[in-house]
N, C-alpha and C. Protein backbone atom coordinates (compact mmCIF):
# COMPACT_ATOMS: atom_id res chain seq x y z
N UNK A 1 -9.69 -17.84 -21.25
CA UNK A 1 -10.04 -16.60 -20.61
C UNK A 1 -11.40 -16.78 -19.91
N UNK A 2 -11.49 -16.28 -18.50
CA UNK A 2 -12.34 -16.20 -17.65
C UNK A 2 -13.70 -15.20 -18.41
N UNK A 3 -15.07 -15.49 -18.51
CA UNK A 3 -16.03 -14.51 -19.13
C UNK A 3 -16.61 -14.18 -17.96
N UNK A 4 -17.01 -13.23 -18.03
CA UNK A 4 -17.98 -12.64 -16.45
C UNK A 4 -19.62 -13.17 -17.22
N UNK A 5 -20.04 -13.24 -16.14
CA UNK A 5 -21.48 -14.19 -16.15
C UNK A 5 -21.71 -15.38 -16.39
N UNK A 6 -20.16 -16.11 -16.30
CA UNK A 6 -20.21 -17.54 -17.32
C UNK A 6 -19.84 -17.97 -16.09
N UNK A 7 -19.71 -19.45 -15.49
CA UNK A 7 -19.02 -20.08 -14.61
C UNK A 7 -17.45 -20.20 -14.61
N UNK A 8 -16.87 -20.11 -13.21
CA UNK A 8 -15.80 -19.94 -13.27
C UNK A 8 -14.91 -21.67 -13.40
N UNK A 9 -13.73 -21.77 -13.42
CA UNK A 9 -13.56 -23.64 -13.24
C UNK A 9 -13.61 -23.98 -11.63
N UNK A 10 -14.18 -25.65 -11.40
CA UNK A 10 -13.93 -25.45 -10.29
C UNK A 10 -13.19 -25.09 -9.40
N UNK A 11 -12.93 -25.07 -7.98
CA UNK A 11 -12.25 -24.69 -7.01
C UNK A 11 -12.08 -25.31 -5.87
N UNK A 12 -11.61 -26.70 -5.45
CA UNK A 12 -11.44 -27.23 -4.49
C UNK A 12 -10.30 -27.45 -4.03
N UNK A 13 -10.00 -27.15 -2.88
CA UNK A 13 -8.48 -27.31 -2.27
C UNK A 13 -8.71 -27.18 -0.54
N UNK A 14 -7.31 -28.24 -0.10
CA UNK A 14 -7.52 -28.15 1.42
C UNK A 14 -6.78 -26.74 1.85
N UNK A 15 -7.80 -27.11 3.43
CA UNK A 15 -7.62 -25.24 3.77
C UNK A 15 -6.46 -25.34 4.97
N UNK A 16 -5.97 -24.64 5.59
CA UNK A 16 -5.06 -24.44 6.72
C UNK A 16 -6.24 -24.33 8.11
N UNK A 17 -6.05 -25.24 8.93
CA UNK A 17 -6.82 -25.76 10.20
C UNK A 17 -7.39 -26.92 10.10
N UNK A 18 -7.45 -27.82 8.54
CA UNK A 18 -8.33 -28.46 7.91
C UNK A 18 -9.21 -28.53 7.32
N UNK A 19 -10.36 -29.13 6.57
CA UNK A 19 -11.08 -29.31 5.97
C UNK A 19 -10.91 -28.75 4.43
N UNK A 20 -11.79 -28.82 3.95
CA UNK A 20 -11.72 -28.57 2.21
C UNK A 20 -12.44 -26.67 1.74
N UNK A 21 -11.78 -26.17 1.24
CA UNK A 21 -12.29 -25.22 0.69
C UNK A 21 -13.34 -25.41 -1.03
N UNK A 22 -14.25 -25.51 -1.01
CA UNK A 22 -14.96 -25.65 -2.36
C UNK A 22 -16.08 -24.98 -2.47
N UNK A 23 -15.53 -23.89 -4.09
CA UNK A 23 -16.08 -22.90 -4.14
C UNK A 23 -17.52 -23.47 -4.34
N UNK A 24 -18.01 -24.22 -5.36
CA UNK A 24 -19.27 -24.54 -5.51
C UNK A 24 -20.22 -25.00 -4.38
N UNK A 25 -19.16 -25.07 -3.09
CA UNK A 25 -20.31 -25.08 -1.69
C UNK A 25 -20.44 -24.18 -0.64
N UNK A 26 -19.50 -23.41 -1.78
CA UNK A 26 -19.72 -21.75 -0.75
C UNK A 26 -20.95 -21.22 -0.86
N UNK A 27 -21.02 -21.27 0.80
CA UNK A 27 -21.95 -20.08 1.01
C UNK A 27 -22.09 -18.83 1.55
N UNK A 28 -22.74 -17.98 0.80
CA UNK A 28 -22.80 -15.94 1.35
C UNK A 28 -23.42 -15.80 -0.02
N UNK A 29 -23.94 -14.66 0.58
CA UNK A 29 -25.26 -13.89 0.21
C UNK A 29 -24.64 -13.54 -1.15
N UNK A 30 -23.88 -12.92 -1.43
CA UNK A 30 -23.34 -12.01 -2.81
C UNK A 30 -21.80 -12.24 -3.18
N UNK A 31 -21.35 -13.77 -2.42
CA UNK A 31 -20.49 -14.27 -3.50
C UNK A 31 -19.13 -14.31 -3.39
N UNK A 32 -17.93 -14.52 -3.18
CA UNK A 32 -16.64 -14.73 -2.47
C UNK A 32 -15.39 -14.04 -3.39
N UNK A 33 -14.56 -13.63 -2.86
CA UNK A 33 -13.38 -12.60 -3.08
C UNK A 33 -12.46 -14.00 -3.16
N UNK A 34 -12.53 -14.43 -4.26
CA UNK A 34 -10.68 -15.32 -4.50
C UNK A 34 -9.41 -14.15 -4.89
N UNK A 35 -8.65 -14.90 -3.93
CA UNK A 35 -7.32 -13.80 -3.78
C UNK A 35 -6.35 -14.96 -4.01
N UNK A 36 -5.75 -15.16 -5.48
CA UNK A 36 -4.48 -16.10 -5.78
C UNK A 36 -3.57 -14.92 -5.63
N UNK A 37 -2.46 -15.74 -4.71
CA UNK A 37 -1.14 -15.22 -4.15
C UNK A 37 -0.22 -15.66 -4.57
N UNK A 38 1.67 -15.23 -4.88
CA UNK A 38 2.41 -15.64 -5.29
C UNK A 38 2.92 -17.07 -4.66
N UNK A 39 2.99 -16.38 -3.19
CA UNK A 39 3.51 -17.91 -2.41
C UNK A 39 4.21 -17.00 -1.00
N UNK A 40 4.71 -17.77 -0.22
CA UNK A 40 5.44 -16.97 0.82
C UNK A 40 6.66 -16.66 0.68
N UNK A 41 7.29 -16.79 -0.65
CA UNK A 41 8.26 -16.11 -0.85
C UNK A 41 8.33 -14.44 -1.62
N UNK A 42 7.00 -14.03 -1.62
CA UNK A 42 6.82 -12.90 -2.29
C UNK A 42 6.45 -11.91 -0.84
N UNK A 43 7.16 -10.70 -0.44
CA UNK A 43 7.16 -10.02 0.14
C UNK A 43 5.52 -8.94 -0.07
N UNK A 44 5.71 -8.63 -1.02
CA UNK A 44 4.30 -7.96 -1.72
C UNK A 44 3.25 -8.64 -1.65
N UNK A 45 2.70 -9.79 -1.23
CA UNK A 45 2.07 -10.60 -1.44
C UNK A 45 1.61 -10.93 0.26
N UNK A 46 2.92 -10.87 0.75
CA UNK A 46 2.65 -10.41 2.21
C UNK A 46 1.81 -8.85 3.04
N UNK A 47 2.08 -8.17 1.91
CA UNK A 47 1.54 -7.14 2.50
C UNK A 47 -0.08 -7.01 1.84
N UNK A 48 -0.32 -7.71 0.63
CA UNK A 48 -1.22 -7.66 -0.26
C UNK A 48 -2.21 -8.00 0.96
N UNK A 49 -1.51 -9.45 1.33
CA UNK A 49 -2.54 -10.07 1.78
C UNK A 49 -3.18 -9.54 3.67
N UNK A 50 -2.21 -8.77 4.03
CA UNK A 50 -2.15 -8.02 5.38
C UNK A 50 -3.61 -6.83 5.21
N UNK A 51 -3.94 -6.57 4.71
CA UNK A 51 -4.55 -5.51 3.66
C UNK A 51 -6.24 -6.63 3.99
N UNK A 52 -6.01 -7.69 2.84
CA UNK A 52 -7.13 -8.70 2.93
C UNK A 52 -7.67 -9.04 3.99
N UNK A 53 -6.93 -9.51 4.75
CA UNK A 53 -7.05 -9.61 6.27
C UNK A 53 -7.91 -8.60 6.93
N UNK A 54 -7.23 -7.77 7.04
CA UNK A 54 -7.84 -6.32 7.65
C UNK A 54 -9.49 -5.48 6.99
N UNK A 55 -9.24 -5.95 5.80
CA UNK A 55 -10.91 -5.74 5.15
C UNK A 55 -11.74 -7.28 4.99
N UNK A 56 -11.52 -8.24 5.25
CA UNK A 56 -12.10 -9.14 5.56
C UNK A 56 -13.53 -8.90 6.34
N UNK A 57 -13.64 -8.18 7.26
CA UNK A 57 -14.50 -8.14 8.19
C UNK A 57 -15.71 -6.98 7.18
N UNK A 58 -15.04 -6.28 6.42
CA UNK A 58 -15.99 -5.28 5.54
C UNK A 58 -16.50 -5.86 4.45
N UNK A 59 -15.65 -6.81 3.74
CA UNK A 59 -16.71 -7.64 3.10
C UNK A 59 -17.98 -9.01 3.08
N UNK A 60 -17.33 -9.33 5.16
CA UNK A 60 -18.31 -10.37 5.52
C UNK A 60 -19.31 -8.88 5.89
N UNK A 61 -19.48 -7.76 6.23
CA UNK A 61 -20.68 -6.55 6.25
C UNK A 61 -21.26 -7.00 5.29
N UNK A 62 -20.95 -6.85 3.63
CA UNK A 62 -21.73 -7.28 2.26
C UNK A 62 -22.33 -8.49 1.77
N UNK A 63 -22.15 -9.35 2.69
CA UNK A 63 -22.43 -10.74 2.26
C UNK A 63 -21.16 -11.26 1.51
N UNK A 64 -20.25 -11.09 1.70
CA UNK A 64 -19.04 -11.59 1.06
C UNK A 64 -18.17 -12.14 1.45
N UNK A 65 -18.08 -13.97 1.10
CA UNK A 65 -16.85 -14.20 2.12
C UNK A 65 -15.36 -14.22 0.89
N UNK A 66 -14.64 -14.43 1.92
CA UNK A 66 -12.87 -13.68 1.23
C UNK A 66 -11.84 -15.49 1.47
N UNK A 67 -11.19 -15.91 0.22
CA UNK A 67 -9.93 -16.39 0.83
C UNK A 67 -8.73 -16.44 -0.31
N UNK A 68 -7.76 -17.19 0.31
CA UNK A 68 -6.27 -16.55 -0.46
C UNK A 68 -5.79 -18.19 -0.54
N UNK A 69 -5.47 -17.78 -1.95
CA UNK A 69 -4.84 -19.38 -2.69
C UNK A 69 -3.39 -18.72 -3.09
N UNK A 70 -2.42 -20.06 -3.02
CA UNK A 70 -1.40 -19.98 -3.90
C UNK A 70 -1.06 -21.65 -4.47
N UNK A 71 -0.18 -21.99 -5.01
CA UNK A 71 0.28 -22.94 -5.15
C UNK A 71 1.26 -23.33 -4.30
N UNK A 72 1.37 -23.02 -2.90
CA UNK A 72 2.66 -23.64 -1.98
C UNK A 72 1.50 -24.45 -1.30
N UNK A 73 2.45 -25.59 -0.75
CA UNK A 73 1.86 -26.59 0.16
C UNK A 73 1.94 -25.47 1.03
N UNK A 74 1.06 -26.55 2.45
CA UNK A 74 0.63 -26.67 3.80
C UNK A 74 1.42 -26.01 4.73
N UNK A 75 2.82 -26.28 4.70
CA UNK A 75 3.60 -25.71 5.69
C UNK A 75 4.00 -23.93 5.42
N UNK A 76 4.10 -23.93 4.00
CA UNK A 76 4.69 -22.46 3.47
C UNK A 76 3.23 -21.16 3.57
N UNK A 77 2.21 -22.54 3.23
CA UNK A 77 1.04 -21.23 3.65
C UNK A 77 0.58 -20.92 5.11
N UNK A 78 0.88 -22.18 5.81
CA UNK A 78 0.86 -21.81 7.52
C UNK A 78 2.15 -20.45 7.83
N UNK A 79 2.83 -20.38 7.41
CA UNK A 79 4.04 -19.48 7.39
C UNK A 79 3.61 -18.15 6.66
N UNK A 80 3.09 -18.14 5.87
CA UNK A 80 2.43 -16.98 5.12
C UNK A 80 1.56 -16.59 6.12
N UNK A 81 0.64 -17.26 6.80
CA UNK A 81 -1.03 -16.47 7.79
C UNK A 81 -0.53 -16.52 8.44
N UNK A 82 0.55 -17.28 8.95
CA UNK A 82 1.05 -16.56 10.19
C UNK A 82 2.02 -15.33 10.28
N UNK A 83 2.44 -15.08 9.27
CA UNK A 83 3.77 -13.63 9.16
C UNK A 83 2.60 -12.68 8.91
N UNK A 84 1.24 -12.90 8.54
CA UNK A 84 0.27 -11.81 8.37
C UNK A 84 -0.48 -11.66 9.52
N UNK A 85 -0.61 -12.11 10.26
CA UNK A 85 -1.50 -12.29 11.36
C UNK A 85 -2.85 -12.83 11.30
N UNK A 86 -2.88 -13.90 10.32
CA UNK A 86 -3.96 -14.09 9.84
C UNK A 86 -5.20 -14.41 10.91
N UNK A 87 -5.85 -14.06 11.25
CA UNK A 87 -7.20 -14.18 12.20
C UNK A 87 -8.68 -14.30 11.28
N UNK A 88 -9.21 -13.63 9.99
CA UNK A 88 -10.32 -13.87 10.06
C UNK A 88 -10.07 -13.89 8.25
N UNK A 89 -9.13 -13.96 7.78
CA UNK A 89 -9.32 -14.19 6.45
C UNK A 89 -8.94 -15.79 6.64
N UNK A 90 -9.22 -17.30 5.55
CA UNK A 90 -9.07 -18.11 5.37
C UNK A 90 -7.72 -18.58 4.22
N UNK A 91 -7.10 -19.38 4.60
CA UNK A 91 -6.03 -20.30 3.51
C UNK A 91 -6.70 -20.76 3.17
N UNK A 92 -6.20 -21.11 1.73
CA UNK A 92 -6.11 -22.48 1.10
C UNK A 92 -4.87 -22.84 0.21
N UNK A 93 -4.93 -23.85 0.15
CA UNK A 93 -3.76 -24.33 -0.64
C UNK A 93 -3.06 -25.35 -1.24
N UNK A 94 -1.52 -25.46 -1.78
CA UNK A 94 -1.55 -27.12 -3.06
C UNK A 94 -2.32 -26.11 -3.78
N UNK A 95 -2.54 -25.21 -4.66
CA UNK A 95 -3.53 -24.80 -5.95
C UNK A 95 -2.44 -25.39 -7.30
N UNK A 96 -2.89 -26.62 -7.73
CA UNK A 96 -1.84 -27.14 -9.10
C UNK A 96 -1.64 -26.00 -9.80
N UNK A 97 -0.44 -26.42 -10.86
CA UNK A 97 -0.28 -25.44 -11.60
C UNK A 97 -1.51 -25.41 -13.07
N UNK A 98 -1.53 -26.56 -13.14
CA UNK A 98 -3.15 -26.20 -14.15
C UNK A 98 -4.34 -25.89 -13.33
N UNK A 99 -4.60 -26.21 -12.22
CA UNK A 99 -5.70 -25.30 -11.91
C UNK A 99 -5.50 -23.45 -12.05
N UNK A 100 -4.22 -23.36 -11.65
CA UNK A 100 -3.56 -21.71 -11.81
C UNK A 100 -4.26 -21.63 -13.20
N UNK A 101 -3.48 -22.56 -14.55
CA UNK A 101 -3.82 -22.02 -16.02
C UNK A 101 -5.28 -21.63 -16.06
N UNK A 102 -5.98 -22.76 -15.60
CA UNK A 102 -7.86 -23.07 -16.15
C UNK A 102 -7.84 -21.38 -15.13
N UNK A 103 -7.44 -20.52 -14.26
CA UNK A 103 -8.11 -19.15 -13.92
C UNK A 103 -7.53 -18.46 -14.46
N UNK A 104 -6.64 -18.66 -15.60
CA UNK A 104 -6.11 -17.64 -16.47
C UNK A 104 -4.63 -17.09 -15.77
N UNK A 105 -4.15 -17.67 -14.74
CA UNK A 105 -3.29 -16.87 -13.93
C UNK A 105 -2.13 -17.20 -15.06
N UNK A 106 -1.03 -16.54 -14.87
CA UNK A 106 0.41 -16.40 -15.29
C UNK A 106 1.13 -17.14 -14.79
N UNK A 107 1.78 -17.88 -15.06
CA UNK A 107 3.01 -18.74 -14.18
C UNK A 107 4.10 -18.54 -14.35
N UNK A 108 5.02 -18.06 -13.68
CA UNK A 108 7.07 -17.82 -13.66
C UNK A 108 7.36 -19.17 -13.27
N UNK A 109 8.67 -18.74 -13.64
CA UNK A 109 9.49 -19.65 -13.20
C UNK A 109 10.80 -19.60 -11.96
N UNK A 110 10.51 -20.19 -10.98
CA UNK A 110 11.72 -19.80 -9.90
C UNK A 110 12.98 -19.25 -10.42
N UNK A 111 13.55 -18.40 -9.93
CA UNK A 111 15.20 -17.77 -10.00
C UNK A 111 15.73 -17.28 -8.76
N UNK A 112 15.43 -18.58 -7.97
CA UNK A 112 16.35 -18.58 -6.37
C UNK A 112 16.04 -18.15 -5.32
N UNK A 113 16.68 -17.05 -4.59
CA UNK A 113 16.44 -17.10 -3.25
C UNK A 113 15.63 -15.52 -3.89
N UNK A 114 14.42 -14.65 -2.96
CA UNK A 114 14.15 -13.19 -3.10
C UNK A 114 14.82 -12.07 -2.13
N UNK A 115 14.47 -11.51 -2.44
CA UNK A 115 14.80 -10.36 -1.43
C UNK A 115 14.68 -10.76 -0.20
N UNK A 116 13.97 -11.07 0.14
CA UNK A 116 13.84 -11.60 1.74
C UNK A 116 14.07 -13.22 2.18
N UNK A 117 15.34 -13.46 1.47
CA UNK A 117 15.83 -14.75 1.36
C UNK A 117 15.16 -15.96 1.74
N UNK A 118 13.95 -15.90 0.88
CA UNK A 118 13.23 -17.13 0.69
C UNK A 118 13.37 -17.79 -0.99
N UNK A 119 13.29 -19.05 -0.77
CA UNK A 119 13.44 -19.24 -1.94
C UNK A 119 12.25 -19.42 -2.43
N UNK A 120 12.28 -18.87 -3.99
CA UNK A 120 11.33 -19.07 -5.10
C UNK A 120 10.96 -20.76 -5.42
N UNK A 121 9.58 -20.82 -5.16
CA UNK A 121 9.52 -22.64 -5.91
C UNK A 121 10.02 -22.71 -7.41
N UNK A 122 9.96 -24.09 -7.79
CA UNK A 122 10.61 -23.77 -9.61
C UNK A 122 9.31 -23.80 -10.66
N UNK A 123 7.98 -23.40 -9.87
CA UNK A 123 7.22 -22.87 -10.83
C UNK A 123 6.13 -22.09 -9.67
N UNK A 124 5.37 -21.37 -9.76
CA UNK A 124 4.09 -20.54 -9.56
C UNK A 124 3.52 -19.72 -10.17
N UNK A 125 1.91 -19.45 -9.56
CA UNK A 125 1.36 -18.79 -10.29
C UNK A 125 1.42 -17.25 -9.89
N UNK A 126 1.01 -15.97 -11.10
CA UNK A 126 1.49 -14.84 -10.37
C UNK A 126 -0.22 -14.86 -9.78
N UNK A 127 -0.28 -13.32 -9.23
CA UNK A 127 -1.43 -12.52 -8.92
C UNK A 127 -2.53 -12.62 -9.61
N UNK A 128 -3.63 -13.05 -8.63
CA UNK A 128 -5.43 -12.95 -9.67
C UNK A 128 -6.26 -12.99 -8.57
N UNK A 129 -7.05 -11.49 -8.86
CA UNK A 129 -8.00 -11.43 -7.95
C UNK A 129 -9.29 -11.39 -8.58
N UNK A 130 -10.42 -11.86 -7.97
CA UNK A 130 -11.82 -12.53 -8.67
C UNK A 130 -12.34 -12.00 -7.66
N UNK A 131 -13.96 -11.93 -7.91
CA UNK A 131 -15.20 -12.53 -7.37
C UNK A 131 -15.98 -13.21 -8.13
N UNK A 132 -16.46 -14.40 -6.95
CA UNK A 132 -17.44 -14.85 -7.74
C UNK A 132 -18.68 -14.97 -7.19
N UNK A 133 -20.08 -14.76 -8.05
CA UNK A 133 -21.03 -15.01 -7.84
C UNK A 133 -21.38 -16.44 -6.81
N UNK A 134 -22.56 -16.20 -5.94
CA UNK A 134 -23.16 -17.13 -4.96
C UNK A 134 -23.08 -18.08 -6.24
N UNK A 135 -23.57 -17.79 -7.66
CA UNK A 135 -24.13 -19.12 -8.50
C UNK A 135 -22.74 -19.72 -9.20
N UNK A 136 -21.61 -19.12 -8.53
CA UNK A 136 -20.33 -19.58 -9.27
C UNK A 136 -20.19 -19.02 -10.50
N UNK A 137 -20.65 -17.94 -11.08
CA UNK A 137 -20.53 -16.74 -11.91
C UNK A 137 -19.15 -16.21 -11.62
N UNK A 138 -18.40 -15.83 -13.04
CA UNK A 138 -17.28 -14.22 -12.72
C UNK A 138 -18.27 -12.80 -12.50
N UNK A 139 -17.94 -12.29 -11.56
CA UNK A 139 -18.11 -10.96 -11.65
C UNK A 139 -17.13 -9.88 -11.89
N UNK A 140 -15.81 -10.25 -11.35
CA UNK A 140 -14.93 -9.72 -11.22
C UNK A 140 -13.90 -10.25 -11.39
N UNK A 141 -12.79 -10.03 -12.43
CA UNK A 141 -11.30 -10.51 -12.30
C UNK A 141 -10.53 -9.27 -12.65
N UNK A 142 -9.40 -9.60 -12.19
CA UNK A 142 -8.29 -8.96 -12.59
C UNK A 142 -6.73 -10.01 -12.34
N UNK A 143 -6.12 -9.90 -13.36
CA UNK A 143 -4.81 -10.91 -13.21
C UNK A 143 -3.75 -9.52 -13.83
N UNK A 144 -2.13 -10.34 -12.87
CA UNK A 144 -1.13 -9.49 -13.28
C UNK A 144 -0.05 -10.84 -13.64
N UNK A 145 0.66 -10.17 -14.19
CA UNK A 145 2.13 -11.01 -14.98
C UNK A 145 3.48 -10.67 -13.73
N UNK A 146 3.27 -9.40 -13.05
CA UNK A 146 3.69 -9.19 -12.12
C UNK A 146 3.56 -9.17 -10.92
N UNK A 147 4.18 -9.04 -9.39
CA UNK A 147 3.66 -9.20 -8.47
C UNK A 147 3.15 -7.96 -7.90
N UNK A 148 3.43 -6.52 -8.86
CA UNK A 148 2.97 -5.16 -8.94
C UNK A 148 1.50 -4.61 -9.25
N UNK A 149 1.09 -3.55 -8.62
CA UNK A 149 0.57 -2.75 -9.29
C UNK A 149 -1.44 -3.30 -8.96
N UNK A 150 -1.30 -4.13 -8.00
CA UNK A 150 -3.06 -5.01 -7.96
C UNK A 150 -3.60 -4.09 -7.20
N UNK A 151 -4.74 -4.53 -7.63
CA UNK A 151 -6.49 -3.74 -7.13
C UNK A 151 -6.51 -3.64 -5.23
N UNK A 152 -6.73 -2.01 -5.19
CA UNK A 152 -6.77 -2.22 -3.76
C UNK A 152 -8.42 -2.49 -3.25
N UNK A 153 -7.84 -3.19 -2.23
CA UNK A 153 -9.43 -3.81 -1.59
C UNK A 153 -9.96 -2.46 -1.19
N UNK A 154 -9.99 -1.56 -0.66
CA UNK A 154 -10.44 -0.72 -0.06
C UNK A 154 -11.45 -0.29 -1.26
N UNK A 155 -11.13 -0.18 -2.68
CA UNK A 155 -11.44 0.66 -3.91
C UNK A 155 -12.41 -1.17 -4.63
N UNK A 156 -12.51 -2.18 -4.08
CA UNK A 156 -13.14 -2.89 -4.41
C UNK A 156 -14.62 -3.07 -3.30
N UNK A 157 -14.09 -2.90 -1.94
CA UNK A 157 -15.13 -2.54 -1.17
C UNK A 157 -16.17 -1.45 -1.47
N UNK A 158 -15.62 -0.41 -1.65
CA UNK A 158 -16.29 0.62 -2.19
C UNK A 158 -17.08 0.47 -3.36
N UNK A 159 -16.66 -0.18 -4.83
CA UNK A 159 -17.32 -0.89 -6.06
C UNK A 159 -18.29 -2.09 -5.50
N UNK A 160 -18.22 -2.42 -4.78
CA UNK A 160 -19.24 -3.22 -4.21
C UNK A 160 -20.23 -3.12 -3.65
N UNK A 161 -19.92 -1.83 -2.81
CA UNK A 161 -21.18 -1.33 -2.68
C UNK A 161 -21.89 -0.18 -3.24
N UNK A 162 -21.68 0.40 -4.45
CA UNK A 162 -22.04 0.24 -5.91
C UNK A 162 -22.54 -0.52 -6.11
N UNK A 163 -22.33 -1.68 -6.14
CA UNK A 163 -22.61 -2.48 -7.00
C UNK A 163 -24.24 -2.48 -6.69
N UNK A 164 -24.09 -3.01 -5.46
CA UNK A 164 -25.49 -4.00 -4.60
C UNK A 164 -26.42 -2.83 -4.91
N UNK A 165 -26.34 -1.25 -4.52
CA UNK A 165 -26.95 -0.65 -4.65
C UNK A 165 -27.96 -0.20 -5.66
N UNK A 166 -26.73 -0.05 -6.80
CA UNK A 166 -26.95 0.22 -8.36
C UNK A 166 -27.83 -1.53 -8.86
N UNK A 167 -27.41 -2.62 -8.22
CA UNK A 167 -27.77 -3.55 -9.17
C UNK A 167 -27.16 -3.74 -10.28
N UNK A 168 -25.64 -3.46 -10.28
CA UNK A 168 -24.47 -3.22 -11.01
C UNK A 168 -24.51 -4.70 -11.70
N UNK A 169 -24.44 -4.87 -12.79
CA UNK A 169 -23.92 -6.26 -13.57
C UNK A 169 -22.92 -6.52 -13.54
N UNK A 170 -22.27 -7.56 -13.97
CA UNK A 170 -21.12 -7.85 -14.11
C UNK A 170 -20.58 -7.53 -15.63
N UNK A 171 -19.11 -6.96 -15.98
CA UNK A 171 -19.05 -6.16 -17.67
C UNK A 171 -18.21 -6.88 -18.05
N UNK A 172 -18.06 -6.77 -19.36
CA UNK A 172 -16.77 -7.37 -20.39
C UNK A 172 -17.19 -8.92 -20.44
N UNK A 173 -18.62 -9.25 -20.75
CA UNK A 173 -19.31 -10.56 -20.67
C UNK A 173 -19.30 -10.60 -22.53
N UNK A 174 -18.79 -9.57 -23.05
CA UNK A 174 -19.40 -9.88 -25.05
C UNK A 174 -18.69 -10.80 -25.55
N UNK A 175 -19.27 -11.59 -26.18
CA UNK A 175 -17.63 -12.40 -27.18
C UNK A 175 -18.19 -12.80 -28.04
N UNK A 176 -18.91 -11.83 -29.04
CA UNK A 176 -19.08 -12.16 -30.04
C UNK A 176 -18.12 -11.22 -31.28
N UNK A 177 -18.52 -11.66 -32.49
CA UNK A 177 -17.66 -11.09 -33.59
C UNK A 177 -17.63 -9.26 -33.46
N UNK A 178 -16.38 -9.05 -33.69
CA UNK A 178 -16.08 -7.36 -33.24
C UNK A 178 -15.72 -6.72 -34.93
């Protein structure tokens, strides 16, 4: 389990246009929005990420840069930013399935073609959305078992700027004896 204020595991993976995405050489002021995605066979995931896209530009306002992992290769996530219109949010992608475990994500198991007759790979990870601190800190997670029911950006934009204001900490950092 991910602790907020503790370091997250690393994060390196190639991005869509090229080069390497790595969190520990990210830079922005107050710290990056990881958005793990099902894959491009998840319809919801399409729209999740249509959403990301579109507030992208409100969290580079905060000092915040934004990008979206799954575990599909190169070609399936070029197919994903492009059915979204992707313009100013970033891919990345190949995320192994133990890098999925080490962020706590959930992993299914394929059962064929979906609703929108793509097929399911025969493993991925579900939904997990983070921030992390400039110092590679959790500030923020949330993970689902489903591809239902996740944090809308709009209501995380807004907690954010809370946050900066208030000087908001990051919570649910205790782990000691209860």
């Amino acid at each position: 389990m991910l602790i907020p204020r503790k370091p997250v595991p690393a994060l390196s993976l190639p991005m869509l246009g090229g080069g390497v995405f790595d969190l520990a050489t990210e830079t922005s002021e107050r710290g990056t929005v990881v958005c793990f995605y099902r894959g491009l066979h998840c319809p919801i995931c399409a729209n999740y990420l249509t959403e990301l896209e579109k507030r992208t530009a409100d969290f580079a306002e905060r000092g915040v840069t934004t990008i979206a992992i799954s575990t599909d290769g190169e070609e399936r996530t070029a197919a994903m930013a492009e059915k979204i219109g992707a313009k100013a949010l970033r891919f990345a992608h190949s995320l192994s399935l133990q890098g999925a475990r080490e962020w706590g994500l959930y992993l299914s198991a394929g059962r064929g073609k979906t609703s929108i007759g793509i097929e399911e790979p025969a493993l991925f990870s579900e939904p997990g959305l983070f921030m992390v601190t400039p110092e590679g800190t959790l500030y923020y997670g949330s993970v689902q078992t489903m591809p239902f029911v996740r944090p809308h950006f709009s209501e995380l934009v807004g907690a954010l700027d809370f946050a900066i204001a208030k000087n908001y900490p990051a919570r649910g950092e205790f782990t000691g004896a209860v």
